[in-house]
Protein backbone atom coordinates (compact mmCIF):
# COMPACT_ATOMS: atom_id res chain seq x y z
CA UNK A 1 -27.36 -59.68 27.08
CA UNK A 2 -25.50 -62.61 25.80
CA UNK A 3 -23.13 -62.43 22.30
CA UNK A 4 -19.94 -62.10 20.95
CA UNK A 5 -17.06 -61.24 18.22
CA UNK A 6 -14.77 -60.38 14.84
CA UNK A 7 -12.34 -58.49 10.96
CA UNK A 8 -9.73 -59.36 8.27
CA UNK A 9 -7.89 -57.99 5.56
CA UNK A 10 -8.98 -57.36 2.74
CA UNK A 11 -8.49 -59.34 -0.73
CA UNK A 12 -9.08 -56.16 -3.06
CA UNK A 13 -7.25 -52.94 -3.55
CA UNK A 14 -10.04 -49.72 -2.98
CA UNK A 15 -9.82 -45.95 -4.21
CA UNK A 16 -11.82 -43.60 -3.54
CA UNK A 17 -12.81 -40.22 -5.92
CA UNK A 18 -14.57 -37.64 -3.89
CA UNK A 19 -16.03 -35.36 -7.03
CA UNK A 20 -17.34 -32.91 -4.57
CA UNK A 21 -15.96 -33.15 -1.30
CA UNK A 22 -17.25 -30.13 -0.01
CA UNK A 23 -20.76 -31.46 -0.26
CA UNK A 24 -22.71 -33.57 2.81
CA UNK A 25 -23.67 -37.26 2.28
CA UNK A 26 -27.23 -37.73 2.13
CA UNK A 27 -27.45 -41.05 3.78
CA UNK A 28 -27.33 -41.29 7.21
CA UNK A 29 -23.85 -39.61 6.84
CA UNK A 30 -21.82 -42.36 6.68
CA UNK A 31 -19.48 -43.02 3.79
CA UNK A 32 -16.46 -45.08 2.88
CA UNK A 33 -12.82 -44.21 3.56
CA UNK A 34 -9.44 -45.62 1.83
CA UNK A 35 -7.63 -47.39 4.42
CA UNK A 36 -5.00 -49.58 2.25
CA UNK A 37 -6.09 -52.74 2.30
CA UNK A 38 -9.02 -52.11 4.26
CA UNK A 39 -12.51 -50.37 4.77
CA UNK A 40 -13.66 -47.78 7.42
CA UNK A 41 -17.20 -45.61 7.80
CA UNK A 42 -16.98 -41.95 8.57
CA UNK A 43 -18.91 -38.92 8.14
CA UNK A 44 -19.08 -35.84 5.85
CA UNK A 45 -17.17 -36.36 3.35
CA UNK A 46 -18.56 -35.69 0.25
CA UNK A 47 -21.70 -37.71 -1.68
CA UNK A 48 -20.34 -38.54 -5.23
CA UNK A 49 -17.75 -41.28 -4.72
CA UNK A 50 -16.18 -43.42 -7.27
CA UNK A 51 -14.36 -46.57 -5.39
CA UNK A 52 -14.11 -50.50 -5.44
CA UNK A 53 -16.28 -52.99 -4.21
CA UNK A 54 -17.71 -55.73 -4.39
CA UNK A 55 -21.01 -55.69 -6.24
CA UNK A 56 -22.53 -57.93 -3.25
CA UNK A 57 -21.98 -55.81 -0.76
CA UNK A 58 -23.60 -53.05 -1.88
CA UNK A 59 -26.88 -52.21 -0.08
CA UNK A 60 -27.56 -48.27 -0.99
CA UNK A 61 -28.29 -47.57 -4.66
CA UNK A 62 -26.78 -43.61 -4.19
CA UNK A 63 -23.34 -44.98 -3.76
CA UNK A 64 -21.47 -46.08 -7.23
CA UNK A 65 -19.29 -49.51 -6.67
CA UNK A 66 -17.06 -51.11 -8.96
CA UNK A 67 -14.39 -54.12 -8.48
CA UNK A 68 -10.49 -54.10 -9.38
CA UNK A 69 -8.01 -56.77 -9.91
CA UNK A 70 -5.30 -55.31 -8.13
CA UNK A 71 -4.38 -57.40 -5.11
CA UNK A 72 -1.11 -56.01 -3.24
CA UNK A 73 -0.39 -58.21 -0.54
CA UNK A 74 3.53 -57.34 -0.80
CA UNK A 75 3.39 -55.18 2.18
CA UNK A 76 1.98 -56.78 5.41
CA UNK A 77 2.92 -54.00 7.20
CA UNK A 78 0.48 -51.63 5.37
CA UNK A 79 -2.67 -53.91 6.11
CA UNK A 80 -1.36 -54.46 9.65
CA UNK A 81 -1.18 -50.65 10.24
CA UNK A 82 -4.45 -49.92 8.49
CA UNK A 83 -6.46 -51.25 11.79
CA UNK A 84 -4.84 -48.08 13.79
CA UNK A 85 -3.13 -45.41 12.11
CA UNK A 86 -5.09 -42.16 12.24
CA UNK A 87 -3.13 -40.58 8.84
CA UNK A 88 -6.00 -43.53 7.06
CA UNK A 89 -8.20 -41.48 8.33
CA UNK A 90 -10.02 -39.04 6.40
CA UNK A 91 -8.74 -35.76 8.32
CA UNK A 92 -12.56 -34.12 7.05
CA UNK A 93 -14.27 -37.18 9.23
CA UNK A 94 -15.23 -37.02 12.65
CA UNK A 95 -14.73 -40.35 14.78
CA UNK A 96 -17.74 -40.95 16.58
CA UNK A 97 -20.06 -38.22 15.49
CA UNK A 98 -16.87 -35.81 16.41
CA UNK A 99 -16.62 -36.56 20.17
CA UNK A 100 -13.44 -39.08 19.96
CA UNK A 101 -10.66 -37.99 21.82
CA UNK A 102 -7.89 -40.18 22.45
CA UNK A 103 -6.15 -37.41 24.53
CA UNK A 104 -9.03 -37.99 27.35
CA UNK A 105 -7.04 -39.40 29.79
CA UNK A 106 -10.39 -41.66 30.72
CA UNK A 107 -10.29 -42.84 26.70
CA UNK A 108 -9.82 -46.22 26.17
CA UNK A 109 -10.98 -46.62 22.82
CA UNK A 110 -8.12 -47.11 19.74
CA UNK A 111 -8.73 -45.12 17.13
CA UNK A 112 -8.40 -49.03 15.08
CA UNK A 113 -12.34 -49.66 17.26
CA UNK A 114 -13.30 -46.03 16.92
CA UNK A 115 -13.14 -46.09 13.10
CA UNK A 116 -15.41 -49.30 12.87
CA UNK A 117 -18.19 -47.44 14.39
CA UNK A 118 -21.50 -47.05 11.66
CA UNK A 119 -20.23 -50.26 9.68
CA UNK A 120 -23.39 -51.49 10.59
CA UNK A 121 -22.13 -55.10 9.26
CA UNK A 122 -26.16 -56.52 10.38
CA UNK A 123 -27.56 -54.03 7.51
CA UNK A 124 -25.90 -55.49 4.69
CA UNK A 125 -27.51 -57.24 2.07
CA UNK A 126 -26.75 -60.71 1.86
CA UNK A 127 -24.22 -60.79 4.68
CA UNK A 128 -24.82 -63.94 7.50
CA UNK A 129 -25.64 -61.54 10.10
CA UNK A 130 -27.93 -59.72 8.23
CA UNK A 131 -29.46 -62.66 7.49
CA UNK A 132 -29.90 -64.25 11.16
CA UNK A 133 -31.05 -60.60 11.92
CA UNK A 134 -34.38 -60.71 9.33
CA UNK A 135 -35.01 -64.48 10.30
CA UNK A 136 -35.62 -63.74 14.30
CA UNK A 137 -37.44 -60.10 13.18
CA UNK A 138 -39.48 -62.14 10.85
CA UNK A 139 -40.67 -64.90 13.28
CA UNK A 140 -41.44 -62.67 16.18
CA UNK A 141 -43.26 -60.49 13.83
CA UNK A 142 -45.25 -63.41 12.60
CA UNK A 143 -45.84 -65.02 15.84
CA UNK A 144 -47.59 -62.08 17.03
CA UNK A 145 -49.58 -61.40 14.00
CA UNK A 146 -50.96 -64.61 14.57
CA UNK A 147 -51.99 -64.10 17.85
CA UNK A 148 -53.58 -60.69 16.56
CA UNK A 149 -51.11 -59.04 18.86
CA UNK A 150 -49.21 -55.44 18.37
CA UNK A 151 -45.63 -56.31 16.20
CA UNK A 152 -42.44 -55.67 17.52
CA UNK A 153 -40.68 -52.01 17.23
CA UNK A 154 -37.74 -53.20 15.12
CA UNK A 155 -34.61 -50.80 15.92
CA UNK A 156 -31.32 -51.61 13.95
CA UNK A 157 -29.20 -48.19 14.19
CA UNK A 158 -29.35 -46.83 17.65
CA UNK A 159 -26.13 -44.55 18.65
CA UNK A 160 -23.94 -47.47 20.08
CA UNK A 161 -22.44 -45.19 22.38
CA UNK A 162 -24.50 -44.95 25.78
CA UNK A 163 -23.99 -43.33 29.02
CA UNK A 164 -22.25 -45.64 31.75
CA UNK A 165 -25.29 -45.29 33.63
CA UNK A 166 -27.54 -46.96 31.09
CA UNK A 167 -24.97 -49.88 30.42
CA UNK A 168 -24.65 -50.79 33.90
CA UNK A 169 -26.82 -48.73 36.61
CA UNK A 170 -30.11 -48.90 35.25
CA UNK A 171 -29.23 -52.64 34.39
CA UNK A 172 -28.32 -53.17 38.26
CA UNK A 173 -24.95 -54.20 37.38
CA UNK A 174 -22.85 -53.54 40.55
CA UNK A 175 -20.30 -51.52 40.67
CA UNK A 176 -17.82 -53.56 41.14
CA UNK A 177 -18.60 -55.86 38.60
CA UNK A 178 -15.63 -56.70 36.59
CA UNK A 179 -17.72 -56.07 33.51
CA UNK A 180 -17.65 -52.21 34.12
CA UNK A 181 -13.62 -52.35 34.15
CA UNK A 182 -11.07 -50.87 31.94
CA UNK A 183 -10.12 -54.00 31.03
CA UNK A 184 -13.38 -55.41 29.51
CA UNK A 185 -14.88 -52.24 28.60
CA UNK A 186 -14.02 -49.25 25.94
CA UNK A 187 -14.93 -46.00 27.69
CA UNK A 188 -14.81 -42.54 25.90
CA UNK A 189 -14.85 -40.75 28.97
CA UNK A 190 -16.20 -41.74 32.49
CA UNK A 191 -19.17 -41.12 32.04
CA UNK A 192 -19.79 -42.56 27.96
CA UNK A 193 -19.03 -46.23 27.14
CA UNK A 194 -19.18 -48.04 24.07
CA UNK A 195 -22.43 -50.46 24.43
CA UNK A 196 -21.13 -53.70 25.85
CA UNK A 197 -24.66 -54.94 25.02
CA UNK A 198 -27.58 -53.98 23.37
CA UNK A 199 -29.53 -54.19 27.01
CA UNK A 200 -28.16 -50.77 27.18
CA UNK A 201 -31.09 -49.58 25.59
CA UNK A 202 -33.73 -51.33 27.49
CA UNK A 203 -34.94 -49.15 30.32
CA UNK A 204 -34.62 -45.21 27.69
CA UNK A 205 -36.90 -47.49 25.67
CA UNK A 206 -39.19 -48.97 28.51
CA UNK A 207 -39.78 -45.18 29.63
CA UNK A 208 -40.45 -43.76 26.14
CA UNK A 209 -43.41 -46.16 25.50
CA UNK A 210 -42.11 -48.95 23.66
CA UNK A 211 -44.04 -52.16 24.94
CA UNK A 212 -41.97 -54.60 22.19
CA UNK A 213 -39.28 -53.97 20.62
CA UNK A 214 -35.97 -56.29 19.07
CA UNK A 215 -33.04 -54.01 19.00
CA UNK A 216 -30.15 -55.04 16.71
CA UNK A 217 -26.81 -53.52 16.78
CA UNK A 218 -22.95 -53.91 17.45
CA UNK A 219 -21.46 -53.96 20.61
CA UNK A 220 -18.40 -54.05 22.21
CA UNK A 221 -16.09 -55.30 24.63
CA UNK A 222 -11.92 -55.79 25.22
CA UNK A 223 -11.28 -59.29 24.74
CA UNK A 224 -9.63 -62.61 24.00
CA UNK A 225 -8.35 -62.85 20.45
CA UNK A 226 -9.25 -66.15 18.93
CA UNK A 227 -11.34 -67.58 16.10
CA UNK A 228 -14.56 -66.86 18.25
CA UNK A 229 -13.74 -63.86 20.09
CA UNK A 230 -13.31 -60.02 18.48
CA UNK A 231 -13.86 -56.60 19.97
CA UNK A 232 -17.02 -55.43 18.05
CA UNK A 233 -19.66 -58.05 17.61
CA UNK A 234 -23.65 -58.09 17.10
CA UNK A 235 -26.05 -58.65 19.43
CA UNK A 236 -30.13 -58.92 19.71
CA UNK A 237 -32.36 -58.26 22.23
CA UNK A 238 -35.69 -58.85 22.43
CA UNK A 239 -38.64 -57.17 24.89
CA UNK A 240 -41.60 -57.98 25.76
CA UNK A 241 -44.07 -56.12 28.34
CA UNK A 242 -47.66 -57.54 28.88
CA UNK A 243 -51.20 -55.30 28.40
CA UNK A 244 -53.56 -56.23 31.01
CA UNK A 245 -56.21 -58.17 28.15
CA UNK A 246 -53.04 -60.58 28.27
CA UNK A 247 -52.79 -61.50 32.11
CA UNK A 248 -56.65 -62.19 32.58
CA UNK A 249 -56.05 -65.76 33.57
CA UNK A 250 -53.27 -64.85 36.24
CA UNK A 251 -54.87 -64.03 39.72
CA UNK A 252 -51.91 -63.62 41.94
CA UNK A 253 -48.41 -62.33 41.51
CA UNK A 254 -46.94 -66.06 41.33
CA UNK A 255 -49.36 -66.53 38.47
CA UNK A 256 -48.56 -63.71 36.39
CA UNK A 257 -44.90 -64.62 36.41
CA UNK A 258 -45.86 -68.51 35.49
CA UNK A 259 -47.16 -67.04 32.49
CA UNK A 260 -44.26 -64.52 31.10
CA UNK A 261 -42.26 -67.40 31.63
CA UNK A 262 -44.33 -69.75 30.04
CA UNK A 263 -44.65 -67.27 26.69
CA UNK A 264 -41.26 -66.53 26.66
CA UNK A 265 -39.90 -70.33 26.59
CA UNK A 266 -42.58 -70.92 24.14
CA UNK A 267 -41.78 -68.35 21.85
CA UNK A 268 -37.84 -68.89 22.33
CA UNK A 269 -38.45 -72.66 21.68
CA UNK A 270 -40.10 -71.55 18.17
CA UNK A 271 -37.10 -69.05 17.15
CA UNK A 272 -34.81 -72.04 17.67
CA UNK A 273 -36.50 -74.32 15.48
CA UNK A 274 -37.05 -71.54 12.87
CA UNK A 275 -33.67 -71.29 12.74
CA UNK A 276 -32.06 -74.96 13.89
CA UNK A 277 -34.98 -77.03 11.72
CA UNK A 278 -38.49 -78.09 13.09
CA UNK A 279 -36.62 -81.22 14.91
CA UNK A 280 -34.24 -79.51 17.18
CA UNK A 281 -33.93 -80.93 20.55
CA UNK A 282 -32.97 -78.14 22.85
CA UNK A 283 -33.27 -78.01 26.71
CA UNK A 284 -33.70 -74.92 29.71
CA UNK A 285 -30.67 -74.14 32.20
CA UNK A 286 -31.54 -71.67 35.09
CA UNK A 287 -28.86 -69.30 34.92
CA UNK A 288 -27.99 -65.59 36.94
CA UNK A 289 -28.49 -62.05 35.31
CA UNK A 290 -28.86 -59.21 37.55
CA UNK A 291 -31.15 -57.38 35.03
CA UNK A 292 -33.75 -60.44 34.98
CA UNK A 293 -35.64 -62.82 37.32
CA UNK A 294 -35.70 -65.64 36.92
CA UNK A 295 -33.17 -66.08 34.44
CA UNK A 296 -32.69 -68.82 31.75
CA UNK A 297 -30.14 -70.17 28.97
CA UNK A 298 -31.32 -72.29 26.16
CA UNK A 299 -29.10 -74.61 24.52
CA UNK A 300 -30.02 -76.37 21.42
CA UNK A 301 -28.41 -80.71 20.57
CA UNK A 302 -26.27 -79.02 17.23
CA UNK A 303 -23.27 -81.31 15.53
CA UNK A 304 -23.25 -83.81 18.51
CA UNK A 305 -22.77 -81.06 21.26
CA UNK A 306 -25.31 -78.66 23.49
CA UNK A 307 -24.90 -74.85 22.14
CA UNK A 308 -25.55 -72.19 24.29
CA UNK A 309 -27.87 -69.60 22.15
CA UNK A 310 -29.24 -67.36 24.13
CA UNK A 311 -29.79 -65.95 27.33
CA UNK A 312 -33.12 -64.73 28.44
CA UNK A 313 -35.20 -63.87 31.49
CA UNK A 314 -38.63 -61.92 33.33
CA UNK A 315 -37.39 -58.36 33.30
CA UNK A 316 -36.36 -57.61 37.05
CA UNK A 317 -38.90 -56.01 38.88
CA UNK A 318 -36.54 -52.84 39.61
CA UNK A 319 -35.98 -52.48 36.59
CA UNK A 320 -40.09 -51.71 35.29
CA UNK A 321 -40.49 -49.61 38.27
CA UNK A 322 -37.39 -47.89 37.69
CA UNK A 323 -38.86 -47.01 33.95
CA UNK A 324 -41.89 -45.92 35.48
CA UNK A 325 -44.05 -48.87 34.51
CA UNK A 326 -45.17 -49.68 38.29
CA UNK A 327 -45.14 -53.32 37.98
CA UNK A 328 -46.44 -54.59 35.02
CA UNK A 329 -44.24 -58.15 33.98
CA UNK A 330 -42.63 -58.63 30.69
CA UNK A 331 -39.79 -60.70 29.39
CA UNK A 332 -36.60 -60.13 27.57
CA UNK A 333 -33.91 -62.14 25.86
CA UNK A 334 -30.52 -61.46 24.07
CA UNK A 335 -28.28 -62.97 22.02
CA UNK A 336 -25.62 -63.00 19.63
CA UNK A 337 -25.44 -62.97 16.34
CA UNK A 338 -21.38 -64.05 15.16
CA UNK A 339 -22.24 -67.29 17.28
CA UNK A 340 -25.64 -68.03 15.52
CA UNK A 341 -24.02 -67.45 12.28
CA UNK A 342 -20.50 -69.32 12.84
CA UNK A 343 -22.24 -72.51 13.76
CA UNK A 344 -25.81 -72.29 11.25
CA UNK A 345 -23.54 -70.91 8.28
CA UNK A 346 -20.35 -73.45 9.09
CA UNK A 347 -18.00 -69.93 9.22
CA UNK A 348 -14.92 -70.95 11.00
CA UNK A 349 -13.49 -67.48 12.11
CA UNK A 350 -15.22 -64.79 13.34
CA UNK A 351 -12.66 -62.39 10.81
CA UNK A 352 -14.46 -63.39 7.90
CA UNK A 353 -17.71 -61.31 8.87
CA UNK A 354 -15.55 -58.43 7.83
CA UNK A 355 -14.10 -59.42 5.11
CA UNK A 356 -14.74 -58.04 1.50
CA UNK A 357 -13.35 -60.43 -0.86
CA UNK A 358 -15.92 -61.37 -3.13
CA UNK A 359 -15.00 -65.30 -2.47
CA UNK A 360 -16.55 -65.00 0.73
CA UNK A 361 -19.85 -62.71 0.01
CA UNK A 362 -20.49 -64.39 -3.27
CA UNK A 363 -21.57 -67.30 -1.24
CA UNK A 364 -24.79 -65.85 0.59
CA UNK A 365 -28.09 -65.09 -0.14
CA UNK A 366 -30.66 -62.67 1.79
CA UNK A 367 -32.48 -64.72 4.13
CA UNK A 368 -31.10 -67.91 3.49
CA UNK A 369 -28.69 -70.30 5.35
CA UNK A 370 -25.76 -72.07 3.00
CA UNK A 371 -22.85 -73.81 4.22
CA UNK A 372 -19.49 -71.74 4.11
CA UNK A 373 -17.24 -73.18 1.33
CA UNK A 374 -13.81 -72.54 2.51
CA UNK A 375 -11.42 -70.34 0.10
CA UNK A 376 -8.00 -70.23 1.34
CA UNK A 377 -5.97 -71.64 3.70
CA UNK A 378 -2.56 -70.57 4.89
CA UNK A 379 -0.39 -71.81 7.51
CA UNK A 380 -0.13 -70.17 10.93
CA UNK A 381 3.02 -68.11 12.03
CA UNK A 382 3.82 -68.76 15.63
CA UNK A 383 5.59 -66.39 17.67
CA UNK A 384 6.48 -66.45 21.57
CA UNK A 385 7.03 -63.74 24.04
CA UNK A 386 8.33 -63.96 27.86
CA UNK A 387 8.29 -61.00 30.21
CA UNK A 388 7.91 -60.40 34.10
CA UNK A 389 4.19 -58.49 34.69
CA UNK A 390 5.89 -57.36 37.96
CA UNK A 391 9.22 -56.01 39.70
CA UNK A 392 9.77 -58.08 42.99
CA UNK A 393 8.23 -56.63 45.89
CA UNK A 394 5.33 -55.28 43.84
CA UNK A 395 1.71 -55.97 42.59
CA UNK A 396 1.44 -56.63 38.96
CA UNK A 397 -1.49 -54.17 36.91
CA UNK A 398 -0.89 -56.65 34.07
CA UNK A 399 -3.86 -57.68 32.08
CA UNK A 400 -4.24 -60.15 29.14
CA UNK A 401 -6.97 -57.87 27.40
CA UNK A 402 -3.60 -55.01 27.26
CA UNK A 403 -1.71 -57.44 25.80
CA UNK A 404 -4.17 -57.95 23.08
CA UNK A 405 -5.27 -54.36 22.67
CA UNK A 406 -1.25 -53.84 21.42
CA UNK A 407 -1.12 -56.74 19.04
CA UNK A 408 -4.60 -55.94 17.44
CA UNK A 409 -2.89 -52.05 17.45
CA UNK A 410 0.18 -53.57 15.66
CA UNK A 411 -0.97 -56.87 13.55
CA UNK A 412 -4.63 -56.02 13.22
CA UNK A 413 -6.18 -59.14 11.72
CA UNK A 414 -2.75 -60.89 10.50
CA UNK A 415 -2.60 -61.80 14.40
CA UNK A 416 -5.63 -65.07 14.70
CA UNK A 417 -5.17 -66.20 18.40
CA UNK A 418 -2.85 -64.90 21.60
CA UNK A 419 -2.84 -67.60 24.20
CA UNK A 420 -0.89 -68.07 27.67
CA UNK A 421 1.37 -70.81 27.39
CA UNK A 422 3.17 -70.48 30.35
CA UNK A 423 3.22 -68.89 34.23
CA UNK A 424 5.73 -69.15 37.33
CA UNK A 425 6.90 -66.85 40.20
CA UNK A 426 10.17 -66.59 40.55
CA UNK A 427 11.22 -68.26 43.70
CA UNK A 428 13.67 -65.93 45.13
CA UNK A 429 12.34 -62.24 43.33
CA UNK A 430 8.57 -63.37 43.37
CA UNK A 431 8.45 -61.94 39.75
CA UNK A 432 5.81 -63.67 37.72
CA UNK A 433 6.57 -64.32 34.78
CA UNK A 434 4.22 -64.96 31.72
CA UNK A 435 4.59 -66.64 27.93
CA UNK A 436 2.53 -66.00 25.33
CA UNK A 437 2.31 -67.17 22.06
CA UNK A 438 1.09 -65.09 19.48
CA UNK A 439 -0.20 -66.45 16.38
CA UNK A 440 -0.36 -64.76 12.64
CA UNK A 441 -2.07 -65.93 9.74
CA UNK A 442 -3.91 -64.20 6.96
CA UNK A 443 -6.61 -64.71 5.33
CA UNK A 444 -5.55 -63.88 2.04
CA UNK A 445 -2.06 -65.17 1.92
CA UNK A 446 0.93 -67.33 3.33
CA UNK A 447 2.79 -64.79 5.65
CA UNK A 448 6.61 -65.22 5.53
CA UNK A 449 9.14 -65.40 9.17
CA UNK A 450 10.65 -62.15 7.52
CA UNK A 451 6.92 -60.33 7.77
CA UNK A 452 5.93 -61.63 11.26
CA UNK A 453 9.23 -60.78 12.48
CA UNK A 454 8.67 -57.17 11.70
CA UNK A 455 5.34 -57.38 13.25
CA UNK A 456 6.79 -59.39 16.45
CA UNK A 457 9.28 -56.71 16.64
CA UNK A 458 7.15 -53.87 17.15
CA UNK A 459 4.60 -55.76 19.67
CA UNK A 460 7.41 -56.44 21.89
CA UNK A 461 8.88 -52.68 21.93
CA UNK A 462 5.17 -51.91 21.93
CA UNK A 463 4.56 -53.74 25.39
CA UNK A 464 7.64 -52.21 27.47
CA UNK A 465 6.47 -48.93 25.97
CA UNK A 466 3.16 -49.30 27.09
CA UNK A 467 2.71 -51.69 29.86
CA UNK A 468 6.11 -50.90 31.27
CA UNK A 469 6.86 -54.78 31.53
CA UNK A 470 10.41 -56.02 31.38
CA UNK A 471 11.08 -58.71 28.49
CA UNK A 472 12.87 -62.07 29.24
């Protein structure tokens, strides 16, 4: 339902020896790939690997890890092209279990979002999501034991791509909701998305028998770049559907929704304080969701400000009819997990999630909340760019999530926030014209005018190229 984003370079150098490449990995077919100065997940590629890591972020004892010194940083073009150049790619691997094709002319997805498919970052041992993930599985799993009730189906590795139909139809998203556009959304073909939410799984679950269930799993959406924003991110959603022993009180329709609601606040208002401290003061907005009713928003007092944390709802009525469930009530909820983590674990950008410098890992422990220690920091790089979205007499197709699609394509995570600093019309042509500022900054090291140059260079023949805009 609710959630959202992150990646970075990385601060170590990492090989890979495939012994016996011939052979299939054993677990779940995923593996590592050399990507420069970065990391990517891909399938059958051998089992015996000998490659560096660090030690903390392994979580499978079949794969071998070990940690080198090298730290090339020289060439900021080779980490900025890392994010989308397919010759990184393993040529044996197959992008999204084979089906990627970015000559689809419906495809949407760069090959830079393709490749971070299976990373799987809420599976990791030790890392912050991870960590939110087993707190909220552990107190819903609790709660009901306590109240002698059936636990929670816990699902953490469902195929994130979904038919469009289950990420917006079956959710009653309509169709010309701008969440189902190009522009927000990564489509494979026109009928496959990438999940923009785990919700997408709701109603295939609903019909196959699942009464409760929390599914974890990354998600993803065209976006904003910023500190808070990113294209894949990690969501949670909860369900909830009620037996008949657990509506006995409830005579009349009105009655049995008084009480979803009622256990779904309650149980909500005990996450929050599981994971904000058994003082938290926290407060109910009514909010809209087409895929619940009513619908809610809780917001928890945190550092001297409200914080939105999740969103949350009584499942609509269309929907448990539509999964063949007549109308028996039952609640959901979703939320993210970057935004529980950035503000419990005091992580100031969302890149660091996907880091793998050791500075940053070393820090966290399963199942425990710690305060971010800051390792580095290294001055921004600003860089402007002016060009009319439109030749006079005609409507502009311009949007800012294009824009942002080329620098991630170009700068990858060197680029930290691409903002509109200026809009007019030109009085006479009725051109608009648009400024943005792009800024770079790495995580790992002060970035010289001389390297951003380069990469300014090739954003701005990038958008004519692409967007056929006309620079100022």
């Amino acid at each position: 339902m609710m959630g959202r984003r992150i990646f970075i370079s990385l601060h170590h150098q990492f090989r890979i020896i495939a012994t016996n490449p011939t052979s299939k990995i054993h677990r779940d077919k995923k593996a590592f790939l050399n990507a420069g100065d970065r990391l990517h997940f891909g399938t059958k590629i051998g089992d015996n690997f000998a490659f560096a890591l660090p030690q903390s972020q392994s979580n499978s004892s079949s794969l071998s890890f070990s940690t080198t010194s090298d730290t090339r940083h020289s060439d900021i073009s080779e980490s900025a092209e890392s994010w989308k150049d397919d010759s990184i790619i393993n040529k044996n691997q197959s992008l999204l279990g084979g089906r990627y094709d970015s000559n689809i002319s419906s495809c949407n997805i760069p090959i830079g979002i393709a490749s971070r498919v299976g990373t799987n970052l809420h599976l990791r041992n030790h890392h912050p999501l991870n960590t939110i993930k087993i707190i909220i599985e552990n107190y819903w799993q609790d709660r009901q034991k306590k109240r002698h009730g059936l636990s929670f189906a816990t699902l953490d590795n469902l195929d994130p791509l979904v038919l469009t139909k289950e990420c917006f139809d079956s959710l009653l998203i309509p169709p010309d909701h701008i969440s189902r556009s190009k522009s927000d959304t990564y489509y494979l073909d026109d009928n496959t998305v990438l999940r923009t939410h785990t919700s997408a799984h709701q109603t295939k679950l609903l019909r196959d028998g699942f009464d409760r269930f929390l599914v974890t799993g990354d998600v993803y959406r065209r976006d904003e770049i910023d500190k808070s924003h990113y294209p894949v991110f990690h969501q949670m959603e909860g369900v909830k559907m009620f037996a008949d022993d657990e509506l006995s009180t409830a005579s009349k329709p009105s009655d049995l929704i008084a009480l979803v609601e009622s256990d779904l606040k309650e149980g909500l208002e005990g996450m929050a304080r599981q994971l904000f401290g058994q003082e938290a003061k926290m407060r109910w907005v009514d909010a809209y969701f087409p895929f619940t009713n009513p619908s809610f928003e809780l917001e928890v007092y945190f550092n001297g400000e409200w914080l939105e944390v999740l969103g949350c709802g009584v499942v609509h009525k269309d929907i448990v009819a539509a999964s063949g469930r007549g109308d028996q009530p039952g609640w959901a909820f979703g939320l993210g997990l970057e935004r529980l983590a950035m503000v419990l674990f005091d992580i100031p950008d969302i890149r660091l999630f996907w880091t793998q410098d050791s500075r940053f890992h070393s820090q966290f422990q399963s199942g425990k909340i710690v305060k971010f220690q800051p390792y580095s920091k290294y001055p921004p790089c600003h860089k402007d760019v002016s060009f009319w979205i439109n030749k006079s007499g005609d409507e502009s197709k311009f949007h800012p999530n294009d824009l942002n699609e080329i620098v991630r394509d170009v700068a990858g995570d060197m680029v930290e926030k691409v903002e509109l600093i200026d809009k007019f019309v030109h009085p006479k042509s009725n051109q608009t014209s648009n400024c943005f500022r792009i800024s770079y900054r790495s995580m790992d090291k002060s970035l010289t005018n001389e390297e951003v140059d380069e990469l300014q260079k090739r954003v701005r023949k990038d958008i004519v190229d692409k967007l056929g805009v006309e620079l100022r």
